[in-house]
N, C-alpha and C. Protein backbone atom coordinates (compact mmCIF):
# COMPACT_ATOMS: atom_id res chain seq x y z
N UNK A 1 40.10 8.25 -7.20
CA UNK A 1 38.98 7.76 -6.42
C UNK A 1 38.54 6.40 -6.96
N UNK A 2 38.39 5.49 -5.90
CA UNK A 2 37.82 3.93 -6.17
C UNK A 2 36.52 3.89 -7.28
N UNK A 3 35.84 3.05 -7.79
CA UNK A 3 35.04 3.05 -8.51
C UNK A 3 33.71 2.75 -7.50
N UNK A 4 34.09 2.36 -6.08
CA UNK A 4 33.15 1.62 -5.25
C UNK A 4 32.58 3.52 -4.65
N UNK A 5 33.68 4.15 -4.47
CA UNK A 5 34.08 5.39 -4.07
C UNK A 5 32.88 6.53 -4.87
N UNK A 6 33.17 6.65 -5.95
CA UNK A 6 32.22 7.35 -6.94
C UNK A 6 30.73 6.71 -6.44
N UNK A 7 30.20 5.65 -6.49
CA UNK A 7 28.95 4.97 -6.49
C UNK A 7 28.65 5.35 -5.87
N UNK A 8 29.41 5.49 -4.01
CA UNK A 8 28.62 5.78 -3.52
C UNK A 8 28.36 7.13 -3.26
N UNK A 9 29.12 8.06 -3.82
CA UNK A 9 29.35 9.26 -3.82
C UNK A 9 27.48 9.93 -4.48
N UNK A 10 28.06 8.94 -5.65
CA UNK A 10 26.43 9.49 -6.87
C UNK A 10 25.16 8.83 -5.99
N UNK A 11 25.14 7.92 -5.40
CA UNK A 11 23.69 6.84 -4.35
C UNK A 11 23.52 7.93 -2.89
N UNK A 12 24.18 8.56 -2.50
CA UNK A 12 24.31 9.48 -1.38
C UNK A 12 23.64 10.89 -1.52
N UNK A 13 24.22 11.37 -3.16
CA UNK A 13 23.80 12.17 -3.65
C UNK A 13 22.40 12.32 -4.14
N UNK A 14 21.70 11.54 -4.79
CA UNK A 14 20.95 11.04 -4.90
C UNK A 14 19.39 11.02 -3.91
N UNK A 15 20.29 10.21 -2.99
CA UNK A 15 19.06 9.87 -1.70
C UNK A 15 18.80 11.55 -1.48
N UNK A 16 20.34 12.05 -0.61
CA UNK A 16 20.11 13.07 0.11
C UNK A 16 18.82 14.20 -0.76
N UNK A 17 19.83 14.58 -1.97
CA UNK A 17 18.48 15.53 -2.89
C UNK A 17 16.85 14.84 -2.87
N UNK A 18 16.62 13.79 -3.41
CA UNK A 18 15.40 12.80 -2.69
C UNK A 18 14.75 13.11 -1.50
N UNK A 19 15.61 13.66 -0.69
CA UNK A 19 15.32 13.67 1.11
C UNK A 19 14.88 14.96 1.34
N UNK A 20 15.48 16.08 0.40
CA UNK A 20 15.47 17.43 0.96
C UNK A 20 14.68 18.11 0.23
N UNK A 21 14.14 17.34 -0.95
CA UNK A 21 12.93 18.04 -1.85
C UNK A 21 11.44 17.69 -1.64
N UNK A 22 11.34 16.34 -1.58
CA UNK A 22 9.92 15.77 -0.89
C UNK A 22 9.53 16.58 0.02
N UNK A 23 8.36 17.00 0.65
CA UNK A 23 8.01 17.71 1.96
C UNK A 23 7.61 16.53 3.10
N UNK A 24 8.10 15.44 2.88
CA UNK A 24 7.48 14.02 4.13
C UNK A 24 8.62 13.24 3.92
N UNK A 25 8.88 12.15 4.96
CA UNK A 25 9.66 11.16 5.12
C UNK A 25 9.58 10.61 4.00
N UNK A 26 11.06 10.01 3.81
CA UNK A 26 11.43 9.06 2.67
C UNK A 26 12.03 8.17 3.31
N UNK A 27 12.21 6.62 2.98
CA UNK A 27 12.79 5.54 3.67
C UNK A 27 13.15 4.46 2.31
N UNK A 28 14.56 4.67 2.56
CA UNK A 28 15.23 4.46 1.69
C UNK A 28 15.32 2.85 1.44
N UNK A 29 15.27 2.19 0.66
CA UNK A 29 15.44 0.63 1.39
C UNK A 29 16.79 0.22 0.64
N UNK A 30 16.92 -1.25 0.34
CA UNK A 30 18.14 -1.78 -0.03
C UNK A 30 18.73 -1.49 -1.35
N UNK A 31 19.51 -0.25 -2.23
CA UNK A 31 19.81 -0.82 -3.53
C UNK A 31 20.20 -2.34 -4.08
N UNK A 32 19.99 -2.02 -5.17
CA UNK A 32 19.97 -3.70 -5.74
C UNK A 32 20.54 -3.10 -7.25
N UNK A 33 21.50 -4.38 -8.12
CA UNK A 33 22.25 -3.66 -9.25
C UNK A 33 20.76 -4.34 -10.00
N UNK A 34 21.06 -3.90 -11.19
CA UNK A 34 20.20 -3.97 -12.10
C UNK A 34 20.84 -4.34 -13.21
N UNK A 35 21.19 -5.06 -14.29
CA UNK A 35 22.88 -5.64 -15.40
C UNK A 35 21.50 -5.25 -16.66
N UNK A 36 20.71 -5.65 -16.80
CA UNK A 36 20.55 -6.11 -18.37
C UNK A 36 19.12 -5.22 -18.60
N UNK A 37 18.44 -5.01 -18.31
CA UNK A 37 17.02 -4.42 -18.58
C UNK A 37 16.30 -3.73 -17.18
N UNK A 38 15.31 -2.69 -17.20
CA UNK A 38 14.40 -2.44 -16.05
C UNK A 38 13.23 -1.98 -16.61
N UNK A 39 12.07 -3.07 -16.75
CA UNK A 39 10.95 -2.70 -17.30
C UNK A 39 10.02 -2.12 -16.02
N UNK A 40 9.26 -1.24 -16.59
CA UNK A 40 8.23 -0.50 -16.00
C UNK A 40 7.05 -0.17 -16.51
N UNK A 41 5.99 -0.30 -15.86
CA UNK A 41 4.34 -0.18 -15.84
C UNK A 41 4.18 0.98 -15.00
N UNK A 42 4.43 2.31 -15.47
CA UNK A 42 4.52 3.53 -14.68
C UNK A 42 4.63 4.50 -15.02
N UNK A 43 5.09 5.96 -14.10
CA UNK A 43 5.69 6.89 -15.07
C UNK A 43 6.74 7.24 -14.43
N UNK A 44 7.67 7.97 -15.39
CA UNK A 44 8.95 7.65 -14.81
C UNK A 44 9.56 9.72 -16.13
N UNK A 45 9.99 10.20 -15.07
CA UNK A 45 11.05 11.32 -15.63
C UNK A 45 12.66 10.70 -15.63
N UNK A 46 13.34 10.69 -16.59
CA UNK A 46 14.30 10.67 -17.35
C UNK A 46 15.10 11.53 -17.44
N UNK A 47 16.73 11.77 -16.64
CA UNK A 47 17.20 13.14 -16.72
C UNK A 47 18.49 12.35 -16.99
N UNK A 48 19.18 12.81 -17.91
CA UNK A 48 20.54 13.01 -18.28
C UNK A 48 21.58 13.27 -17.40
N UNK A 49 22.90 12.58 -17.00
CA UNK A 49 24.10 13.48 -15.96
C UNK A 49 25.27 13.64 -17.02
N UNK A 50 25.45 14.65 -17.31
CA UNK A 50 27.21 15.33 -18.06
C UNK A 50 28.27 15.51 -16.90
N UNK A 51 29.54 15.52 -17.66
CA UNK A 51 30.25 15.81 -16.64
C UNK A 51 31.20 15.17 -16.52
N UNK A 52 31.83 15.08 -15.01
CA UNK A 52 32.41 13.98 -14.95
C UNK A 52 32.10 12.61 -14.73
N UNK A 53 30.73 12.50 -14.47
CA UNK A 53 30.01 11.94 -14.09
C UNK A 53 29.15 11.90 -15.23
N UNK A 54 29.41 10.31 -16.13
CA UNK A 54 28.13 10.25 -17.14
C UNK A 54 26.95 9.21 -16.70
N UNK A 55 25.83 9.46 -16.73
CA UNK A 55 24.96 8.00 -16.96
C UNK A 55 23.56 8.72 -17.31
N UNK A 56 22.58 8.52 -16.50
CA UNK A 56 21.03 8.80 -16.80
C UNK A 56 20.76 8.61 -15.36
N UNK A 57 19.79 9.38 -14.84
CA UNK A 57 18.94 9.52 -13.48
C UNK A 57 17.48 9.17 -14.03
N UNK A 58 16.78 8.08 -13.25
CA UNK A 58 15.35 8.02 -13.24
C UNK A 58 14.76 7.86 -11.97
N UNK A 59 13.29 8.59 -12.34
CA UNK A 59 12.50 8.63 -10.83
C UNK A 59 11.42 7.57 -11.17
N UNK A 60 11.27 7.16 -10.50
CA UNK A 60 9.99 5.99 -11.49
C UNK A 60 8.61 5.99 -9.96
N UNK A 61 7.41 5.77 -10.29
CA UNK A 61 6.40 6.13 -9.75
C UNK A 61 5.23 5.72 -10.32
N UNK A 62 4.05 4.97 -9.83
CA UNK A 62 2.71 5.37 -10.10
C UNK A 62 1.88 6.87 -10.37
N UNK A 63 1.08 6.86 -11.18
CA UNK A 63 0.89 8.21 -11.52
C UNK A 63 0.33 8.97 -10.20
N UNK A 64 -0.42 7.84 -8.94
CA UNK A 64 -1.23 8.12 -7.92
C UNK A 64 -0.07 8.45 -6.79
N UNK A 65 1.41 8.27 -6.57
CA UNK A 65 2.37 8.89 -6.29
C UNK A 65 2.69 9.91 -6.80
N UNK A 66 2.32 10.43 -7.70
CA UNK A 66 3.16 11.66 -8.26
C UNK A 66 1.97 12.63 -7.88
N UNK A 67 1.02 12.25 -7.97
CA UNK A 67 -0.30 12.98 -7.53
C UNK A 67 -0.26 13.50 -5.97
N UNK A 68 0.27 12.46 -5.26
CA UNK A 68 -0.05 12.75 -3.73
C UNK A 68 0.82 13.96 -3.51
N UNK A 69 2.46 13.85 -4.38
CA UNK A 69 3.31 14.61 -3.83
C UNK A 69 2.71 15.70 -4.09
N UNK A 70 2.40 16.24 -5.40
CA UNK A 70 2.00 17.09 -5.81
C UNK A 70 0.72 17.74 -4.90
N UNK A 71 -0.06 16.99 -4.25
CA UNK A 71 -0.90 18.27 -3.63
C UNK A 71 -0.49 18.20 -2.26
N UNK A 72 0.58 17.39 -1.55
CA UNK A 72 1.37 17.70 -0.42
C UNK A 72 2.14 19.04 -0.54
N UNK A 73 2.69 19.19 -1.71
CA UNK A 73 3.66 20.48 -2.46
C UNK A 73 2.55 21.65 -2.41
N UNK A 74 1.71 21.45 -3.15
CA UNK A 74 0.94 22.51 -3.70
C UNK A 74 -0.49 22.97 -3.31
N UNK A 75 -1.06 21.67 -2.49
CA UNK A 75 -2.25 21.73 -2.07
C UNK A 75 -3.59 21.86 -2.97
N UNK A 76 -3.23 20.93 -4.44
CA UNK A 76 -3.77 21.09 -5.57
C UNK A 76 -3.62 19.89 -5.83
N UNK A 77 -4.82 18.88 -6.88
CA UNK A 77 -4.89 17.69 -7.43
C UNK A 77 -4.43 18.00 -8.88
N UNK A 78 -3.12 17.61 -8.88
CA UNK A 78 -3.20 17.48 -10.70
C UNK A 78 -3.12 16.12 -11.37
N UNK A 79 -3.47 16.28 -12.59
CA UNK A 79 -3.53 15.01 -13.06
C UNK A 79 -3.33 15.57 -14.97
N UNK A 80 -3.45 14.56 -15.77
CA UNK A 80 -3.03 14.94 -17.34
C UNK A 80 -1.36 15.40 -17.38
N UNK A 81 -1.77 16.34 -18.11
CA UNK A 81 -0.93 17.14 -19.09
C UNK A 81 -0.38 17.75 -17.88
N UNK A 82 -0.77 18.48 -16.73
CA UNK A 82 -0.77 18.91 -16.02
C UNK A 82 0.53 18.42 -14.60
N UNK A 83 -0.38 16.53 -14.24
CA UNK A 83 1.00 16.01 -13.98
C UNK A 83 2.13 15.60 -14.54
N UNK A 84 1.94 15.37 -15.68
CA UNK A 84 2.85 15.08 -16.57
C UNK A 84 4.35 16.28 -16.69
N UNK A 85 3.72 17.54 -16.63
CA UNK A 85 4.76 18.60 -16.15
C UNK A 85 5.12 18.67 -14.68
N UNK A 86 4.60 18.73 -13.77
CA UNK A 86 4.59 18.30 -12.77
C UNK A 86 5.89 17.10 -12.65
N UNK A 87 5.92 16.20 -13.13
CA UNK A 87 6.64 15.02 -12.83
C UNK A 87 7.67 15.27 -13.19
N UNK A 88 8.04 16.41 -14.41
CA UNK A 88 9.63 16.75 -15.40
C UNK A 88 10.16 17.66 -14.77
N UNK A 89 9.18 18.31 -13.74
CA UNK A 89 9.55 19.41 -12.98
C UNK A 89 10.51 18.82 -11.82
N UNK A 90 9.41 17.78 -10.97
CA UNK A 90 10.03 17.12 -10.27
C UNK A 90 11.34 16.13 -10.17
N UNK A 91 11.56 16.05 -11.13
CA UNK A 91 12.74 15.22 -11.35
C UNK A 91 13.79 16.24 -11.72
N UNK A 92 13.41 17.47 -12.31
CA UNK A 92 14.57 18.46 -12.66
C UNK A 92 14.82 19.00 -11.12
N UNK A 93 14.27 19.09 -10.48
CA UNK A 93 14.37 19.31 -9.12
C UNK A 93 15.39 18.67 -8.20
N UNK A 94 14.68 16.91 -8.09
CA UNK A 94 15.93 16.39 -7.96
C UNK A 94 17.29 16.00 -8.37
N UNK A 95 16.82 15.84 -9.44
CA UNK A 95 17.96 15.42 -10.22
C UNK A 95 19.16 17.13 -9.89
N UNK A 96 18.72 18.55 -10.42
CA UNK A 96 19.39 19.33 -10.03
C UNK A 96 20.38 19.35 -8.39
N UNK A 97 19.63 19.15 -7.51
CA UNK A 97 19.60 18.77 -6.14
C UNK A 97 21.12 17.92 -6.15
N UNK A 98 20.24 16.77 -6.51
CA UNK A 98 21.38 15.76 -6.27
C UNK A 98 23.08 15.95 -7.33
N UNK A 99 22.72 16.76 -8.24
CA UNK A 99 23.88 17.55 -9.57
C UNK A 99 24.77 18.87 -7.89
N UNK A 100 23.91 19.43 -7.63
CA UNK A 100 24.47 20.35 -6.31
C UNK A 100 25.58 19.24 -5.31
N UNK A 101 24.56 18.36 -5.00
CA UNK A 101 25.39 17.62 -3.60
C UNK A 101 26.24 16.84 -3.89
N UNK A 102 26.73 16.58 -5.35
CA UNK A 102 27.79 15.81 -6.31
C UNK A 102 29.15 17.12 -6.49
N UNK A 103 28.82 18.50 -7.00
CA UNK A 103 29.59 19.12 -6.48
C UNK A 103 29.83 19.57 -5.32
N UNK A 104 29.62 19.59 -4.17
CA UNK A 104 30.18 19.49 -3.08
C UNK A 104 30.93 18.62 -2.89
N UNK A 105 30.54 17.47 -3.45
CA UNK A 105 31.61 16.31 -3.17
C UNK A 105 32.78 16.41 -4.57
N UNK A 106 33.22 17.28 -5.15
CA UNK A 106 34.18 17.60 -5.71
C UNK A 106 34.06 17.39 -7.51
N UNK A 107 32.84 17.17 -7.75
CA UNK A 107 32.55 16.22 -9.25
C UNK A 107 31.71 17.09 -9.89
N UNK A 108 31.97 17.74 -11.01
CA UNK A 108 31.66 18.65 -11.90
C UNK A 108 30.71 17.86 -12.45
N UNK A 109 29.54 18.10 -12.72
CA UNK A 109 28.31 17.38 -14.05
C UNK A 109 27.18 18.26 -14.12
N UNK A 110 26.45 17.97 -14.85
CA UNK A 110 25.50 18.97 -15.56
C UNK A 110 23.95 17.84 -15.76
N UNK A 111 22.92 18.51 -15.75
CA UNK A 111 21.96 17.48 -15.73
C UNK A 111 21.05 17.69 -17.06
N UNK A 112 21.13 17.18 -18.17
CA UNK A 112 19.69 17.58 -18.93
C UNK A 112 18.66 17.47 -18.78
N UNK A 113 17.53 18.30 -20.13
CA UNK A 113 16.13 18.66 -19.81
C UNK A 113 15.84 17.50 -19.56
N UNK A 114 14.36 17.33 -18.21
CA UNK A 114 13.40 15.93 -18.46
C UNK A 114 12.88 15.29 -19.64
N UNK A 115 12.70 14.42 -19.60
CA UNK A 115 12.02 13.25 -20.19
C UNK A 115 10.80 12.78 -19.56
N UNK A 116 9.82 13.34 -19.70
CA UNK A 116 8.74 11.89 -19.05
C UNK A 116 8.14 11.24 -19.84
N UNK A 117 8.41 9.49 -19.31
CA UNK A 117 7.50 8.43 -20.16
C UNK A 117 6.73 7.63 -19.13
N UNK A 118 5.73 7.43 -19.65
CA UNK A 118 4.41 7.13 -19.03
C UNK A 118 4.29 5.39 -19.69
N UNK A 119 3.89 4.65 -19.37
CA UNK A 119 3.22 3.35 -19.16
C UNK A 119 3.70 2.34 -19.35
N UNK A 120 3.81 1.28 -19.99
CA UNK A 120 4.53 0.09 -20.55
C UNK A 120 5.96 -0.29 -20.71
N UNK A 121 6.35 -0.04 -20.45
CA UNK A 121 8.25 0.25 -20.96
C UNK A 121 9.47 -0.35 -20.30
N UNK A 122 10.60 -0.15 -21.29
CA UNK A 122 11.97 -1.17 -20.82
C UNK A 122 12.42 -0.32 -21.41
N UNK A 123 13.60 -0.33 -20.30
CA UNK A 123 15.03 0.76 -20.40
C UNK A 123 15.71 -0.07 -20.09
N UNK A 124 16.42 -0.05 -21.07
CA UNK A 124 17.47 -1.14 -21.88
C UNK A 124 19.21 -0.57 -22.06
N UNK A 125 19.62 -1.06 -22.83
CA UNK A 125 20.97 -0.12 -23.28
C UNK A 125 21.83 0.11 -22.43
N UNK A 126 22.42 -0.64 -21.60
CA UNK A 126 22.69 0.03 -20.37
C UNK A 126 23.79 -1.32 -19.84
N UNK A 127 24.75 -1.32 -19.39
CA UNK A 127 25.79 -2.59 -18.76
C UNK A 127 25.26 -2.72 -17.42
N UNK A 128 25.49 -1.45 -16.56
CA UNK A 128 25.31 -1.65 -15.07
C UNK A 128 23.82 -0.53 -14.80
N UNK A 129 23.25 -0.77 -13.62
CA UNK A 129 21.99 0.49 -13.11
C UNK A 129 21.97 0.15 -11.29
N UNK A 130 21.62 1.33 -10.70
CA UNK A 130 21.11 0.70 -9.84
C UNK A 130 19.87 1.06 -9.16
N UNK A 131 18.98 0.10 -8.72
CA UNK A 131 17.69 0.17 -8.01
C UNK A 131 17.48 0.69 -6.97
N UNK A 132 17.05 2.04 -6.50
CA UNK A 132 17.07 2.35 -4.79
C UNK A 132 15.43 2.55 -4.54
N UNK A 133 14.45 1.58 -3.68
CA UNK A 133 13.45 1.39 -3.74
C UNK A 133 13.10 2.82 -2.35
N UNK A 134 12.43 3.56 -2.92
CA UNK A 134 11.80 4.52 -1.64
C UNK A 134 10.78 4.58 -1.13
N UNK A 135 10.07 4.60 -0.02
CA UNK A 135 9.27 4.06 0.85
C UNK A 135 8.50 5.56 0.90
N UNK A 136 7.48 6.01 0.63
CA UNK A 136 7.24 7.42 0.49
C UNK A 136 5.65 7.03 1.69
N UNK A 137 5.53 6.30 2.67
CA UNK A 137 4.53 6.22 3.82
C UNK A 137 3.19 5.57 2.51
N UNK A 138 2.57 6.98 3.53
CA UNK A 138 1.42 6.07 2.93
C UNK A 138 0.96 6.23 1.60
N UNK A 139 1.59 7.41 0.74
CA UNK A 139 1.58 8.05 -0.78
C UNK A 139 2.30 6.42 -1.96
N UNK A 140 2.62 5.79 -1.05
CA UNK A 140 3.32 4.92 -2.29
C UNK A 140 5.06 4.64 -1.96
N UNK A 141 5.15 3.26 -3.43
CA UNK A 141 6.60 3.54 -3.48
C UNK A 141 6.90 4.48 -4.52
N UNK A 142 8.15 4.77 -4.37
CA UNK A 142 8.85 5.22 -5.75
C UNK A 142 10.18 4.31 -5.66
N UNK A 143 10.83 4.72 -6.95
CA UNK A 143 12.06 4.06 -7.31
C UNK A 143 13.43 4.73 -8.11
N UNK A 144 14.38 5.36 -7.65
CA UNK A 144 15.89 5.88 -7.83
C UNK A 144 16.30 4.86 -8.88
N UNK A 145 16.69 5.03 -10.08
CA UNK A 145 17.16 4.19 -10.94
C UNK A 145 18.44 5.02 -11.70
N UNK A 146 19.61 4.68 -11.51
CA UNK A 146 20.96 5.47 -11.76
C UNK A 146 21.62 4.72 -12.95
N UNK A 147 21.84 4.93 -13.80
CA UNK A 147 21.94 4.03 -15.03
C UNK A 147 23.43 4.95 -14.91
N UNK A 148 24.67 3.98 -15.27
CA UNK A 148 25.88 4.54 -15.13
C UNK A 148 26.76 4.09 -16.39
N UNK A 149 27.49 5.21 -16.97
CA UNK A 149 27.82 4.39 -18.46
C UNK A 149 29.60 4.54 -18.03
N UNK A 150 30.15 3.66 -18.69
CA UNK A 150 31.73 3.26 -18.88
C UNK A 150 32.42 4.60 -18.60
């Protein structure tokens, strides 16, 4: 399989799980590569891909996005400690999701536990990433960040 082939295999995967876990429209806009750094003023869950398929999955978000989903989901305001699980949840969610719709498409990988980091930050370390900006209405953006290693 092409290398253009895989990308879009994992960006497909990705969206779709994105699409089928939210409970509201998502609108996907243009990926964009990302080479050297992606700093963020946000919070953002952090999930690991094993497999055949190595890199890192990030969901990146305002905390007032992660909030909306959350009482669209639950019909409950969380916030703290509270969203903060909430957000590791959510990303194990997708990230699992999108680990499902990668095997269907024939590619064995495994996803590790979340990570959430909250405020100031650069995620670094990295050759190639890519940016998929999501349009979540009137709750906000969010942002698909696929960090892909050699």
């Amino acid at each position: 399989m092409q290398v253009n082939e895989v990308i879009t295999a994992i960006l497909n995967s990705a969206i779709e799980g994105s699409a089928s876990v939210f409970p509201f429209p998502l609108t996907t806009q243009k990926p964009s590569l990302v080479k050297t750094s992606f700093p963020m003023n946000a919070t953002a869950v952090l999930i690991g891909v094993t497999g055949d398929l190595r890199g890192r999955f990030l969901l990146v978000a305002e905390d007032s996005v992660f909030a909306s989903v959350a009482e669209s989901m639950y019909g409950m305001t969380l916030s703290g400690e509270m969203l903060n699980s909430f957000v590791g949840e959510i990303g194990n969610i997708v990230a699992g999701t999108m680990a499902t719709k990668l095997s269907l498409r024939k590619f064995r990988v495994d996803i590790t536990p979340p990570t959430v980091l909250s405020g100031s930050t650069t995620i670094s370390g990295f050759k190639s990433a890519i940016q998929v900006p999501v349009d979540a209405g009137e709750r906000g953006q969010l942002t698909l960040l696929l960090i892909f290693e050699e």
